[in-house]
C-alpha atoms as a PDB file:
ATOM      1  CA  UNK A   1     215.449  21.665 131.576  1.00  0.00           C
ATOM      2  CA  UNK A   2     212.452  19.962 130.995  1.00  0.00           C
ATOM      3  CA  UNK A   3     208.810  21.396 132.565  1.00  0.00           C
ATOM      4  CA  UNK A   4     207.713  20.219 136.179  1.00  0.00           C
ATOM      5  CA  UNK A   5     204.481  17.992 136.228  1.00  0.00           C
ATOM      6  CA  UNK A   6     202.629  19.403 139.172  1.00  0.00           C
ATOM      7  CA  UNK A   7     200.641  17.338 141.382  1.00  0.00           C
ATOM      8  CA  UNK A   8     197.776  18.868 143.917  1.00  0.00           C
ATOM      9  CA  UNK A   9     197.231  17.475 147.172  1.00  0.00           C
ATOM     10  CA  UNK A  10     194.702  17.914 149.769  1.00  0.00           C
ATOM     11  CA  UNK A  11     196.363  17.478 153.505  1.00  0.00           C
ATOM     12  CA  UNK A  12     193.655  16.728 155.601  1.00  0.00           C
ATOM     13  CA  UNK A  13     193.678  17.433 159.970  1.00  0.00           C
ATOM     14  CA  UNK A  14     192.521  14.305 161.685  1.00  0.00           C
ATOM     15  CA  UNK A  15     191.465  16.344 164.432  1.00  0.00           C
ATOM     16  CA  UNK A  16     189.093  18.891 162.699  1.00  0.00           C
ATOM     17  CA  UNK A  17     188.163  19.905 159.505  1.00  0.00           C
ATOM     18  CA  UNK A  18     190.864  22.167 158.403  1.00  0.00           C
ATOM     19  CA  UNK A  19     192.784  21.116 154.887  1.00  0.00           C
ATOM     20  CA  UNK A  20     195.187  22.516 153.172  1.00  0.00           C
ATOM     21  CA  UNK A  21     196.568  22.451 149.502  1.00  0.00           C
ATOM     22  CA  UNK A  22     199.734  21.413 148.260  1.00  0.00           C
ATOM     23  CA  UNK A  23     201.535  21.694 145.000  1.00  0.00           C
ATOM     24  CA  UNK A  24     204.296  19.538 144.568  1.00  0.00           C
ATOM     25  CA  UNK A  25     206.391  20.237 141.362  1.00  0.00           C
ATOM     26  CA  UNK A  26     207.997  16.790 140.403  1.00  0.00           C
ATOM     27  CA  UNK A  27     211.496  17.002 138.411  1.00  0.00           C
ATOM     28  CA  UNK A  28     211.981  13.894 136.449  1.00  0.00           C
ATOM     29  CA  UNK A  29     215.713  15.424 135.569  1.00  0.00           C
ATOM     30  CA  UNK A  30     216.821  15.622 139.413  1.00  0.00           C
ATOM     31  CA  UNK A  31     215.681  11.783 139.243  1.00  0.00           C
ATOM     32  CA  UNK A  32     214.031  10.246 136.905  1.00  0.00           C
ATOM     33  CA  UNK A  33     213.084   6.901 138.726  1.00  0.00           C
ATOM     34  CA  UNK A  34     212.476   8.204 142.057  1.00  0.00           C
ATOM     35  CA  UNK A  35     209.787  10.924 139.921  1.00  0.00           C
ATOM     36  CA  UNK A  36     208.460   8.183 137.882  1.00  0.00           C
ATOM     37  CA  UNK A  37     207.454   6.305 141.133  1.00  0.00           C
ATOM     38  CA  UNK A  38     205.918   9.488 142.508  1.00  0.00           C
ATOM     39  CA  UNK A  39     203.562   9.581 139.689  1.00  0.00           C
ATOM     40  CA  UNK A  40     202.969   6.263 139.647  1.00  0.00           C
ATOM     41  CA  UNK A  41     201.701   5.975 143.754  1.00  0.00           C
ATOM     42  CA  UNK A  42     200.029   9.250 143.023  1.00  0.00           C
ATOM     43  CA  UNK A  43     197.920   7.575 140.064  1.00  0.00           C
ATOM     44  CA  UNK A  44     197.563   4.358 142.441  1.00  0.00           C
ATOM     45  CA  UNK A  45     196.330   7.098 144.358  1.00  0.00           C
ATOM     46  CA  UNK A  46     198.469   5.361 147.117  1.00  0.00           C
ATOM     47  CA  UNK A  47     198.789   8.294 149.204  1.00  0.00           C
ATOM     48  CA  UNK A  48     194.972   8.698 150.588  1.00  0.00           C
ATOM     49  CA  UNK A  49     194.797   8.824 154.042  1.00  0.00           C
ATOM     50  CA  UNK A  50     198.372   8.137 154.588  1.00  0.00           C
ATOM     51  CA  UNK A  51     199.269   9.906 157.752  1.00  0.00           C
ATOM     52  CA  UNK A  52     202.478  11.613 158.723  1.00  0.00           C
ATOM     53  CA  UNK A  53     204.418   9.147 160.669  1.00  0.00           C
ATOM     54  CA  UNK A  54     207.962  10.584 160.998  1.00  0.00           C
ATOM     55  CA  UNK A  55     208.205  14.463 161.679  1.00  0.00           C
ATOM     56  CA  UNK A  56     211.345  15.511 163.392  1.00  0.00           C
ATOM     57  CA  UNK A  57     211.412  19.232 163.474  1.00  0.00           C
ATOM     58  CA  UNK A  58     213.813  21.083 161.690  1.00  0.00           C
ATOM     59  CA  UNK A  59     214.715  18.112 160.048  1.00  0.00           C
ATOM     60  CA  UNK A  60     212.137  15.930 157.997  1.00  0.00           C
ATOM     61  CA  UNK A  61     208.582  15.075 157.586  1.00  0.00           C
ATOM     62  CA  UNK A  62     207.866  11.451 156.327  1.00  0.00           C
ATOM     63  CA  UNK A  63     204.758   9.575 154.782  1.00  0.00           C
ATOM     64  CA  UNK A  64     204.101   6.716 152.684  1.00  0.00           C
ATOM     65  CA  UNK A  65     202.875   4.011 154.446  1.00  0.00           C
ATOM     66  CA  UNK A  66     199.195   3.233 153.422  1.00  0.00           C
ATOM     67  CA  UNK A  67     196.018   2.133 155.339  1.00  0.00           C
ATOM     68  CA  UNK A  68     195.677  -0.676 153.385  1.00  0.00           C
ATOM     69  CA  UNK A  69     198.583  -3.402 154.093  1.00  0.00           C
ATOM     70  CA  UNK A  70     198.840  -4.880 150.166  1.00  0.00           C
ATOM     71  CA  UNK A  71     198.629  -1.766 149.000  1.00  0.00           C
ATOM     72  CA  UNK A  72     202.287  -1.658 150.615  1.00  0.00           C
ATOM     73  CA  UNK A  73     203.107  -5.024 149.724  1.00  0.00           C
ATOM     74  CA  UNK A  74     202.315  -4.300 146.326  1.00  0.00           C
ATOM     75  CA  UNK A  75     204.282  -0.880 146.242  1.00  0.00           C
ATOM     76  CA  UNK A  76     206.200  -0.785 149.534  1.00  0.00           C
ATOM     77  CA  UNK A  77     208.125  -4.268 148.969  1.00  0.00           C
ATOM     78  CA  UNK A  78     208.817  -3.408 145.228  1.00  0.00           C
ATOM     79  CA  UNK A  79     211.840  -1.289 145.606  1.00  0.00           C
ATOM     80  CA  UNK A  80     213.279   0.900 142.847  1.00  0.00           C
ATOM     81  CA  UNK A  81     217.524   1.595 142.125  1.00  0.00           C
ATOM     82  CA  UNK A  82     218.956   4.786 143.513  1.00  0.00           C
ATOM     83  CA  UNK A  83     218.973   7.937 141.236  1.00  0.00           C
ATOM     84  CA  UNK A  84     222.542   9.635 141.272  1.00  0.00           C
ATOM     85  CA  UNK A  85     222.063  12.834 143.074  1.00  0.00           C
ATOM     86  CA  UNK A  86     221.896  16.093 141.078  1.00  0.00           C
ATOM     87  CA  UNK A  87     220.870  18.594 143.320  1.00  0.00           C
ATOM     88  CA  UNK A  88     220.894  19.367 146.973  1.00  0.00           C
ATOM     89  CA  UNK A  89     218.217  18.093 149.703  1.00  0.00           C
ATOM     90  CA  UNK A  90     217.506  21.863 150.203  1.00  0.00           C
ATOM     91  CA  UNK A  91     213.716  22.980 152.187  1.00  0.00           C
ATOM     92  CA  UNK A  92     211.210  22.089 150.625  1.00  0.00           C
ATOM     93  CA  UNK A  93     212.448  18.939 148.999  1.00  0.00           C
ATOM     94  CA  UNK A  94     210.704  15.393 148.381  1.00  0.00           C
ATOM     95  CA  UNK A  95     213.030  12.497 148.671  1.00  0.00           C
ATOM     96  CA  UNK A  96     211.996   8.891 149.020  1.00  0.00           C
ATOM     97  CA  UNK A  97     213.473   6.936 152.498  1.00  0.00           C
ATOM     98  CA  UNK A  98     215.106   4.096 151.902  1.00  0.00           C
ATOM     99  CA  UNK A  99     216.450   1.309 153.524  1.00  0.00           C
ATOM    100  CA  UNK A 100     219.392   0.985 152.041  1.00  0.00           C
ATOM    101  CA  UNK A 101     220.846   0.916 148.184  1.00  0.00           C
ATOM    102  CA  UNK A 102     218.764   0.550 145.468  1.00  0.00           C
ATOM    103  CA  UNK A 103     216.148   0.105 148.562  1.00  0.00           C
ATOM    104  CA  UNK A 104     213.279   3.162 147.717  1.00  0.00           C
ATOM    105  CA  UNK A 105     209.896   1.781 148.084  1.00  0.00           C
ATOM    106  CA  UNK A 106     207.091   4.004 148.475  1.00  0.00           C
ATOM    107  CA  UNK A 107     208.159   6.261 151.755  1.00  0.00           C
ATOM    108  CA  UNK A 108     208.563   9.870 151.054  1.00  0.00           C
ATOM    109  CA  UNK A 109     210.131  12.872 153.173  1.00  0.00           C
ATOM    110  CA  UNK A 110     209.970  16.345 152.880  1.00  0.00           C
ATOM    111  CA  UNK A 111     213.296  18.508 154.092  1.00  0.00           C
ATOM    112  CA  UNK A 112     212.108  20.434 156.509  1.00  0.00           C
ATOM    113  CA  UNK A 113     215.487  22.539 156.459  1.00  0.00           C
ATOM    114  CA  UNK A 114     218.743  22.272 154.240  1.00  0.00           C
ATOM    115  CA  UNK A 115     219.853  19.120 154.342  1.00  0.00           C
ATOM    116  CA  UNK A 116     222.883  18.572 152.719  1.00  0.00           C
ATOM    117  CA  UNK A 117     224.332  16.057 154.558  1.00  0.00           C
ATOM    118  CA  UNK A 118     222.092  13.963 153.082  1.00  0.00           C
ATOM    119  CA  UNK A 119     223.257  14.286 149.652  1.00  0.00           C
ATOM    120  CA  UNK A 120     226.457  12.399 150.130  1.00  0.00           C
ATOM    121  CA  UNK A 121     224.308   9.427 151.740  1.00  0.00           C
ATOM    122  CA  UNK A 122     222.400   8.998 148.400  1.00  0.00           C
ATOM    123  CA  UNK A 123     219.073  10.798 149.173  1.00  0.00           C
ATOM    124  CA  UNK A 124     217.630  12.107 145.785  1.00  0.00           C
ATOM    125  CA  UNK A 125     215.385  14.729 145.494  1.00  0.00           C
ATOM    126  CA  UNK A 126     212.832  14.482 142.989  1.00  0.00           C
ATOM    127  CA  UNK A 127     210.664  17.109 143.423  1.00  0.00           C
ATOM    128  CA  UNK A 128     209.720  20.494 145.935  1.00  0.00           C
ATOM    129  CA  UNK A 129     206.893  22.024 147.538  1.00  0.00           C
END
């Protein structure tokens, strides 16, 4: 087992000025292409100000889409193969959303509960909170 890069991020409250830090521990050997990507939109820094636009409780919180529209085109359009799955979409997960096979772009979700049933669908996790 190889070590975890860890990546610090700074979730910010629209609504005040509350943040809070993150550690996400990304695991190139649960998938290697959906982790390289990661890194890659991290370095981009493709994430800032992305907002939270999918959170269904008890289920998933999803992000990814950026404020500027070719920073999508450039990262969003350019989709990446499926990683077999190696380990389980437990809490605390990162997986990318796709829209389909060999369809991952740049939108991310966090499991917000065990998720298993999304392991036979071909949902990868790459990395946990």
């Amino acid at each position: 087992m190889t070590a975890p890069v860890v990546v610090k991020m700074t979730l910010r409250n629209l609504t005040g000025p509350e943040t809070a830090e993150v550690e996400v521990e990304v695991r190139r050997e649960w998938a290697p292409l959906g982790a390289n990507r990661f890194l890659d939109l991290v370095r981009a820094n493709y994430f800032d100000e992305c907002r939270f636009h999918r959170v269904l409780p008890d289920f998933i919180i999803q992000w990814g889409i950026p404020k500027e529209p070719e920073q999508y085109r450039k990262w969003g359009d350019a989709k990446i193969r499926d990683d077999e799955v190696v380990t389980t979409n437990a809490r605390g997960t990162l997986t990318f959303a796709t829209s389909g096979p060999d369809a991952r772009g740049s939108q991310i979700f966090v499991n917000m509960a065990d998720n298993a049933s999304l392991d036979g669908q071909g949902f990868a996790p790459f990395a946990r909170v």
